[in-house]
C-alpha atoms as a PDB file:
ATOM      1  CA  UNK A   1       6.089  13.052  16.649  1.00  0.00           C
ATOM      2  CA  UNK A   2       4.091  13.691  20.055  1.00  0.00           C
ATOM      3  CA  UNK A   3       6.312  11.947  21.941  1.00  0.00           C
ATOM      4  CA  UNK A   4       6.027  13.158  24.992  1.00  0.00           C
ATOM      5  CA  UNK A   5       3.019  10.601  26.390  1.00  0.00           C
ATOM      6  CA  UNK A   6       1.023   8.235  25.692  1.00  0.00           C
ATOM      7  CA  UNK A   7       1.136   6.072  22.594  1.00  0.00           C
ATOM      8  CA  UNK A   8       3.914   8.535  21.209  1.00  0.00           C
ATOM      9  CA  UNK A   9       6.020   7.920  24.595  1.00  0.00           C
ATOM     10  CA  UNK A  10       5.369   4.209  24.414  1.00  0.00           C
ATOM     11  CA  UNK A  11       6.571   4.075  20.630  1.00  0.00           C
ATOM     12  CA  UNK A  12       9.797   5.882  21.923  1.00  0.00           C
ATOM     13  CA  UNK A  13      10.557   3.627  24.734  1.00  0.00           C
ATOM     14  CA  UNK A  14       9.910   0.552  22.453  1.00  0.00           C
ATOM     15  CA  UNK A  15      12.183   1.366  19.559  1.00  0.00           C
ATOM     16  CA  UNK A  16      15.276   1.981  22.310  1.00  0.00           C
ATOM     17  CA  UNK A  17      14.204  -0.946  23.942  1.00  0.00           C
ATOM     18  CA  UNK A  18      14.653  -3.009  20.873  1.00  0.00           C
ATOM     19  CA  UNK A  19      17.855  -1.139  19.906  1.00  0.00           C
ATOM     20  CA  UNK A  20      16.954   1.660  17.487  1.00  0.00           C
ATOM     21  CA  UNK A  21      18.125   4.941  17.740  1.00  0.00           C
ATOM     22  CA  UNK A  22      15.208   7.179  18.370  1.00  0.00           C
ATOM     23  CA  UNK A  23      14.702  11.159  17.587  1.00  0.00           C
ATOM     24  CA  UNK A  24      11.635  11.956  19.475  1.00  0.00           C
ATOM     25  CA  UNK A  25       9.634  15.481  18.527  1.00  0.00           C
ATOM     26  CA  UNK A  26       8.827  16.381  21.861  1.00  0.00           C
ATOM     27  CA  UNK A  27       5.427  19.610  22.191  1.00  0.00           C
ATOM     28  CA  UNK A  28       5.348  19.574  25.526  1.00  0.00           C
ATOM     29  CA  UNK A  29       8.370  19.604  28.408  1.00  0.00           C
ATOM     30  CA  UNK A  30       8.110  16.100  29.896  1.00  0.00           C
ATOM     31  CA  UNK A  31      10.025  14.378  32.665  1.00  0.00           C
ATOM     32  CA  UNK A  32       9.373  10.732  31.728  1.00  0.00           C
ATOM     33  CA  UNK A  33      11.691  12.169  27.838  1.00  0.00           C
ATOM     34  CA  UNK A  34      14.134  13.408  30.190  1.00  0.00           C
ATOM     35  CA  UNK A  35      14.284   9.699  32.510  1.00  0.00           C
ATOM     36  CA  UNK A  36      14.559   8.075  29.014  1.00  0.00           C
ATOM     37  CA  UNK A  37      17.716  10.619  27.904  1.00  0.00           C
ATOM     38  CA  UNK A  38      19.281   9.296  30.853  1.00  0.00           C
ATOM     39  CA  UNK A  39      18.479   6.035  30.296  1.00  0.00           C
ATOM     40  CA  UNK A  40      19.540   5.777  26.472  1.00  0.00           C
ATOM     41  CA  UNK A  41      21.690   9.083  26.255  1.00  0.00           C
ATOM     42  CA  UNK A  42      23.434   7.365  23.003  1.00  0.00           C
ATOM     43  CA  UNK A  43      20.301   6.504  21.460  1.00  0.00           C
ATOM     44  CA  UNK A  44      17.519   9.120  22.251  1.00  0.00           C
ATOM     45  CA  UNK A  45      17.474  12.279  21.137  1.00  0.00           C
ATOM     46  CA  UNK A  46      14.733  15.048  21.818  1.00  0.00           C
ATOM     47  CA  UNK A  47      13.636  16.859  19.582  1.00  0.00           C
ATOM     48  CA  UNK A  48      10.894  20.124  19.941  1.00  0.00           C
ATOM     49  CA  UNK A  49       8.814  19.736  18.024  1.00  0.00           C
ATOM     50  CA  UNK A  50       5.465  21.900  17.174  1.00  0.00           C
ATOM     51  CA  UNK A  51       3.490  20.303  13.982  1.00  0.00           C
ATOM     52  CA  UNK A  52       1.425  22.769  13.508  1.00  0.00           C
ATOM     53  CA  UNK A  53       4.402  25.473  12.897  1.00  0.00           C
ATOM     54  CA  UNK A  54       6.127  24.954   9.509  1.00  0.00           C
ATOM     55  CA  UNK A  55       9.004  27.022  11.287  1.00  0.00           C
ATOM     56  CA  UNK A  56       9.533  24.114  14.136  1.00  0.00           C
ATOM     57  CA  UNK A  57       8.938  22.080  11.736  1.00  0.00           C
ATOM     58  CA  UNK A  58      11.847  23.367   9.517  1.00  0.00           C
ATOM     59  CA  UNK A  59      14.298  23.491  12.229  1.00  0.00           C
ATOM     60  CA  UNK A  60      13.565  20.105  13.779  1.00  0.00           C
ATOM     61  CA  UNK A  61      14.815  18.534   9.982  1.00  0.00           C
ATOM     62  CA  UNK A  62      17.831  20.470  10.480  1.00  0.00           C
ATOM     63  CA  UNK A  63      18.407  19.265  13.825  1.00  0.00           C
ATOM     64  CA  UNK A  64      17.984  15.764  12.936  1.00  0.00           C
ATOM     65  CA  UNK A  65      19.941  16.118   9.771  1.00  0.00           C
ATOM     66  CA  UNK A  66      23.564  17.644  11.772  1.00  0.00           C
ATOM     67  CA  UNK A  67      22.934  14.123  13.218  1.00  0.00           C
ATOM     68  CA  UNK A  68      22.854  11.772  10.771  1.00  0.00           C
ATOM     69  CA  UNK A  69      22.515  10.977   6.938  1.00  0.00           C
ATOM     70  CA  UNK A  70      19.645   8.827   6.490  1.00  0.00           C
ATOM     71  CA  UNK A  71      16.114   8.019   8.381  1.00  0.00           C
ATOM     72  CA  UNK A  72      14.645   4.832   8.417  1.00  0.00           C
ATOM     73  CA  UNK A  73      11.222   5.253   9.317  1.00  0.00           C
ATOM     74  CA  UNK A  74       9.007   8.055  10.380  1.00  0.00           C
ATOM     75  CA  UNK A  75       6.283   8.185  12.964  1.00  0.00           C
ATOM     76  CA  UNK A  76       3.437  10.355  12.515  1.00  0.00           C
ATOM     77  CA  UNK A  77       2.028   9.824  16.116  1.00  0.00           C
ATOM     78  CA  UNK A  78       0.722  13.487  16.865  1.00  0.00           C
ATOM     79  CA  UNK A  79      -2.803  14.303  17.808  1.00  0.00           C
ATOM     80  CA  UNK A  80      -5.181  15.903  19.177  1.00  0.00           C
ATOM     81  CA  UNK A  81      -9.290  15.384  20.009  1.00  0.00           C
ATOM     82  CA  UNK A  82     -10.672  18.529  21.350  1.00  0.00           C
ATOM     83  CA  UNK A  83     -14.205  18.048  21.180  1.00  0.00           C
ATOM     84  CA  UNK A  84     -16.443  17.616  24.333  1.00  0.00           C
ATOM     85  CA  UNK A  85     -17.853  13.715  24.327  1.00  0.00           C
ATOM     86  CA  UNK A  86     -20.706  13.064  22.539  1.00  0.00           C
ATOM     87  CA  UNK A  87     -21.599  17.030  22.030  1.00  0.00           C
ATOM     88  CA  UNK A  88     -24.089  16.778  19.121  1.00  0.00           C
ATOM     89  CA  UNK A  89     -24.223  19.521  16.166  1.00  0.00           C
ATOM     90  CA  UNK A  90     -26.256  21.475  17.570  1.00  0.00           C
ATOM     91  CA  UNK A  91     -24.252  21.889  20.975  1.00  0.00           C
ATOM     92  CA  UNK A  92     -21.082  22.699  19.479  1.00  0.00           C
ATOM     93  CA  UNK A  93     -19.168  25.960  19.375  1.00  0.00           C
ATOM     94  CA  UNK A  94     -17.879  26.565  16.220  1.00  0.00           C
ATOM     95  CA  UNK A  95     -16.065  29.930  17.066  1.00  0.00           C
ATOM     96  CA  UNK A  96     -13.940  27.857  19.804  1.00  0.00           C
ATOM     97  CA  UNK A  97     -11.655  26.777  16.489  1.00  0.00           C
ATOM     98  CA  UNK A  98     -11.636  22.988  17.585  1.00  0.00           C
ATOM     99  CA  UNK A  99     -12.060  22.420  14.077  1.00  0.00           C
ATOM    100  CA  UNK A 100      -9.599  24.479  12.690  1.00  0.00           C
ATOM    101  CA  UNK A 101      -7.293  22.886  15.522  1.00  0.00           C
ATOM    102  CA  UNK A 102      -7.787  19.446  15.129  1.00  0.00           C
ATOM    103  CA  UNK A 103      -7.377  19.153  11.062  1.00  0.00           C
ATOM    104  CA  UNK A 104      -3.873  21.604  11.535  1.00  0.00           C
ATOM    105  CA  UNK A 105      -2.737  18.850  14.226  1.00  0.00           C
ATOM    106  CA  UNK A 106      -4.118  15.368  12.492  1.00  0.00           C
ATOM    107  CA  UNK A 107      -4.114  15.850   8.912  1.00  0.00           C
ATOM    108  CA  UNK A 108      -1.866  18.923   8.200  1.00  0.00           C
ATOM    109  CA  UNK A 109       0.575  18.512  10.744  1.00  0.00           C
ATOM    110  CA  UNK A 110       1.831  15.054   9.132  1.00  0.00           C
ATOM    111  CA  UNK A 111       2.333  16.355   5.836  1.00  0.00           C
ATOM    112  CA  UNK A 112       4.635  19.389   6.852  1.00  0.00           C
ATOM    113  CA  UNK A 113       6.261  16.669   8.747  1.00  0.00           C
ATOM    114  CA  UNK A 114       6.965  14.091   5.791  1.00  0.00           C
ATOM    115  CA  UNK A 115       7.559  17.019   3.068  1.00  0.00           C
ATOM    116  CA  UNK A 116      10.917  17.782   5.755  1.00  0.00           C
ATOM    117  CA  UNK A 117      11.793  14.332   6.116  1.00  0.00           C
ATOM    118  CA  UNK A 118      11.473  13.576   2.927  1.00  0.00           C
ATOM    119  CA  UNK A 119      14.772  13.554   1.990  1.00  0.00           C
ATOM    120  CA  UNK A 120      16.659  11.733   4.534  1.00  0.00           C
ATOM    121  CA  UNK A 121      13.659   9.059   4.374  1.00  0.00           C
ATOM    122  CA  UNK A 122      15.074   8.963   0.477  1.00  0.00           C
ATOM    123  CA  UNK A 123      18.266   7.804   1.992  1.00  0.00           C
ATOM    124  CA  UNK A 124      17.000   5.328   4.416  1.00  0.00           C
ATOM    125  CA  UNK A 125      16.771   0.996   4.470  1.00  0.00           C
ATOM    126  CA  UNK A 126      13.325   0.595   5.209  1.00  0.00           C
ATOM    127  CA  UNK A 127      11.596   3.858   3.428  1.00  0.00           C
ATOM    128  CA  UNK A 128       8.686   3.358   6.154  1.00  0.00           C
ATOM    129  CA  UNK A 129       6.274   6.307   7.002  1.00  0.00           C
ATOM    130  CA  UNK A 130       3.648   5.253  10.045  1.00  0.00           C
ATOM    131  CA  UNK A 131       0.675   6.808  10.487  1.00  0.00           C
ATOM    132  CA  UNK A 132      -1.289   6.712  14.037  1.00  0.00           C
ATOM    133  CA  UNK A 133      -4.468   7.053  12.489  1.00  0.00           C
ATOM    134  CA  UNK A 134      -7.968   5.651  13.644  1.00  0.00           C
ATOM    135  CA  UNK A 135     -11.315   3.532  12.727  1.00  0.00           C
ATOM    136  CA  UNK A 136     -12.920   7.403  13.384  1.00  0.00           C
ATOM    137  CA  UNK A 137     -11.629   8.283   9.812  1.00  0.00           C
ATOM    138  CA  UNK A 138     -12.981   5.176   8.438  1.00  0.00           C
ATOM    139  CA  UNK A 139     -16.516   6.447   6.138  1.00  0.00           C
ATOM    140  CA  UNK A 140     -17.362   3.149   5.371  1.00  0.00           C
ATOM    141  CA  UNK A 141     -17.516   2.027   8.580  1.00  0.00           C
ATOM    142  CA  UNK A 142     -18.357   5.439  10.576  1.00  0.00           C
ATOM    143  CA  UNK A 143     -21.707   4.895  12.885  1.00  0.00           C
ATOM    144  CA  UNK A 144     -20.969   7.939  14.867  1.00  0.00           C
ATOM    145  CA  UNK A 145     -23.422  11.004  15.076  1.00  0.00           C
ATOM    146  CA  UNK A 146     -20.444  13.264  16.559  1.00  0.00           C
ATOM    147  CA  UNK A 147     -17.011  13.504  16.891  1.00  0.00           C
ATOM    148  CA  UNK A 148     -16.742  16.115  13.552  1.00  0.00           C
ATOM    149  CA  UNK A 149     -14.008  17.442  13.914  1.00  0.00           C
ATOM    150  CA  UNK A 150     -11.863  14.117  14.812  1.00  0.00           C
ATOM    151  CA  UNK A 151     -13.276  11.972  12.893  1.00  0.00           C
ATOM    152  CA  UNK A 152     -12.642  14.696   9.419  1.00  0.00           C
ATOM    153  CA  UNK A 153      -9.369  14.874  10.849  1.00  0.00           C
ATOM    154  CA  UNK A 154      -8.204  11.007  10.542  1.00  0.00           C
ATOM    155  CA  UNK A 155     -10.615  10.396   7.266  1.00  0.00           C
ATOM    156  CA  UNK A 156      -8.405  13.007   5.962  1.00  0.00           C
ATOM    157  CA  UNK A 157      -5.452  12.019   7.377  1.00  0.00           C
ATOM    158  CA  UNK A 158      -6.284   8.587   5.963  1.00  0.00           C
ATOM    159  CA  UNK A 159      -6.300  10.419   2.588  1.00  0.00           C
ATOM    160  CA  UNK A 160      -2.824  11.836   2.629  1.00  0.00           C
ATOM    161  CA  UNK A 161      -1.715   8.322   3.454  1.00  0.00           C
ATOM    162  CA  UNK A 162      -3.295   7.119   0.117  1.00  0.00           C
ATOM    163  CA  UNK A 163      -1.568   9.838  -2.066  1.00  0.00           C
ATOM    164  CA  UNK A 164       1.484   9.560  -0.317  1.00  0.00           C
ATOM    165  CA  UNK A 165       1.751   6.128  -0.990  1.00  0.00           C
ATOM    166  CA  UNK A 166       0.841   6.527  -4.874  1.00  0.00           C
ATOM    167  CA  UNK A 167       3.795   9.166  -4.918  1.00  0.00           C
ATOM    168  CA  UNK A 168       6.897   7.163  -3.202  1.00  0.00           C
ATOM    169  CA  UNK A 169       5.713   3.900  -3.553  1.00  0.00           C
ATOM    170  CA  UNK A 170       7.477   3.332  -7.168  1.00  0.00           C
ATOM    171  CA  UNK A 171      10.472   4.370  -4.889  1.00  0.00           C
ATOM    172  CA  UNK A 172      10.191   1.664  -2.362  1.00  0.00           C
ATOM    173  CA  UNK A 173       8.234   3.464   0.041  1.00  0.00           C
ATOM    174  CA  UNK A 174       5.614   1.716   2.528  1.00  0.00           C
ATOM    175  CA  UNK A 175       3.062   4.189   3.974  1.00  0.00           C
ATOM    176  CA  UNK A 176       0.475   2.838   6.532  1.00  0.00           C
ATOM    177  CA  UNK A 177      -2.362   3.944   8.623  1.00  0.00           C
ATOM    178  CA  UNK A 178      -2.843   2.075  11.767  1.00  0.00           C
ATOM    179  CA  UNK A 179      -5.641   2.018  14.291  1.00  0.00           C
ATOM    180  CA  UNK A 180      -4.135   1.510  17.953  1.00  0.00           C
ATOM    181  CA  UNK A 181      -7.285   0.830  19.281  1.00  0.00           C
ATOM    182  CA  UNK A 182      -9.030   2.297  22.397  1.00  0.00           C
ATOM    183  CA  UNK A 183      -5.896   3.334  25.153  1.00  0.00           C
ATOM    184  CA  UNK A 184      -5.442   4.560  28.564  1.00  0.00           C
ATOM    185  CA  UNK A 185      -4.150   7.948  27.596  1.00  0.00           C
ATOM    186  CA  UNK A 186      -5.324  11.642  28.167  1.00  0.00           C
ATOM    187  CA  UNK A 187      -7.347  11.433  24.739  1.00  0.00           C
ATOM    188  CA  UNK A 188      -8.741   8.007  25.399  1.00  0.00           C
ATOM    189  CA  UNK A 189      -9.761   6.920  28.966  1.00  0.00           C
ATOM    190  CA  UNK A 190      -8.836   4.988  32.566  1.00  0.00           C
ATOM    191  CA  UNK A 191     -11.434   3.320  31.700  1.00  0.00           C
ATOM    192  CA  UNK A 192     -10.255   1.612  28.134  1.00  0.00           C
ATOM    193  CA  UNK A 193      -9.056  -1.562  26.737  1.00  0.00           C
ATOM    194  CA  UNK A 194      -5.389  -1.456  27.754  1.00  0.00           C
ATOM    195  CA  UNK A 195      -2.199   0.917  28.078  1.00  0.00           C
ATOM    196  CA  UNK A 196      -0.247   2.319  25.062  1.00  0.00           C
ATOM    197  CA  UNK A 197       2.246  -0.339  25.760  1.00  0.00           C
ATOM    198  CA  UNK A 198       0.106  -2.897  23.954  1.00  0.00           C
ATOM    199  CA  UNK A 199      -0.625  -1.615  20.844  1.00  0.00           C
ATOM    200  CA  UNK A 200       2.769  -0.054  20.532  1.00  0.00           C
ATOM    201  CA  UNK A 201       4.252  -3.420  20.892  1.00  0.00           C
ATOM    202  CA  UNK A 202       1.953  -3.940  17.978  1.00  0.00           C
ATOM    203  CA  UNK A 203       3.124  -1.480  15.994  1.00  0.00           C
ATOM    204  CA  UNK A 204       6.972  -2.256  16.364  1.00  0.00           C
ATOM    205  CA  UNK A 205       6.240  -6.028  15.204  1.00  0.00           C
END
């Protein structure tokens, strides 16, 4: 999911590079999807994809599922962090519905996603559910004094990921969380530690 740049494009382009075939729920209309469809047009498939709309969500199953039988692992990559940096508590508008945004996007938008993969994940080899989540959900570990919203988002996210794996693991399931780190995307910065390449690289291995 959120494929269409970033980490999520970087995932895509990694799995055809190393032979998978790759659905990728595409939000938002994207030329760099469309260079990869011609690049891969046996292997990539585009998919729209909204998370936050049980109906797209629905349909995007079905689409996948004329396709093939069985899924081997699913990427919960889509995200959002709409909060202005660093705005403290008392700075932030709460009738803008950031925070309403941001948990439908990174915590619920995953779980309407897996509860409509569900069943061709049943079918699959690896039974592998990925979750881009974030040291920002992390409690133990949280030193922030902002970020609310995001950092709810991913602790919560983190969450699902626990029960999930409770639930399917006596089926052979494998549900992770991973932190990609600090990226040169629109949510992180020019200024950060290196490119989505990197820790998608990471995240294939």
């Amino acid at each position: 999911t959120g494929a269409d740049k970033g980490l999520g494009f970087a995932l895509v382009e990694r799995f055809l590079t190393e032979g998978f075939h790759v659905f990728a729920g595409q939000y938002e209309t994207d030329v760099n999807l469309d260079s990869l469809s011609t690049t891969y047009p046996d292997r990539l498939m585009v998919v729209p994809l909204d998370v936050t709309d049980l109906t797209s969500v629905k349909e995007a199953a079905a689409l996948v599922t004329e396709h093939i039988d069985k899924l081997d692992i699913l990427i919960n990559n889509a995200g959002v962090h709409l909060e202005p940096e660093d705005t403290r508590l008392e700075a932030l508008d709460l009738d803008d519905r950031h925070l309403e945004r941001t948990m439908d996007v990174n915590a619920f938008g995953s779980i309407r996603v897996n509860q409509q993969f569900l069943a061709l994940l049943r079918k699959g080899d690896e039974k592998l559910i990925v979750h881009v989540s974030s040291e920002a959900g992390s409690i133990a570990d949280c030193t922030r004094v902002s970020w609310f919203a995001y950092c709810m988002s991913k602790a919560a996210l983190n969450m699902q990921c626990k029960i999930l794996q409770n639930y399917l693991g006596p089926e052979g399931f494998k549900v992770l969380a991973v932190h990609p780190g600090w990226m040169q995307t629109d949510m992180g910065s020019p200024d950060a530690d290196f490119p989505p390449e990197v820790p998608a690289k990471a995240i294939y291995e």
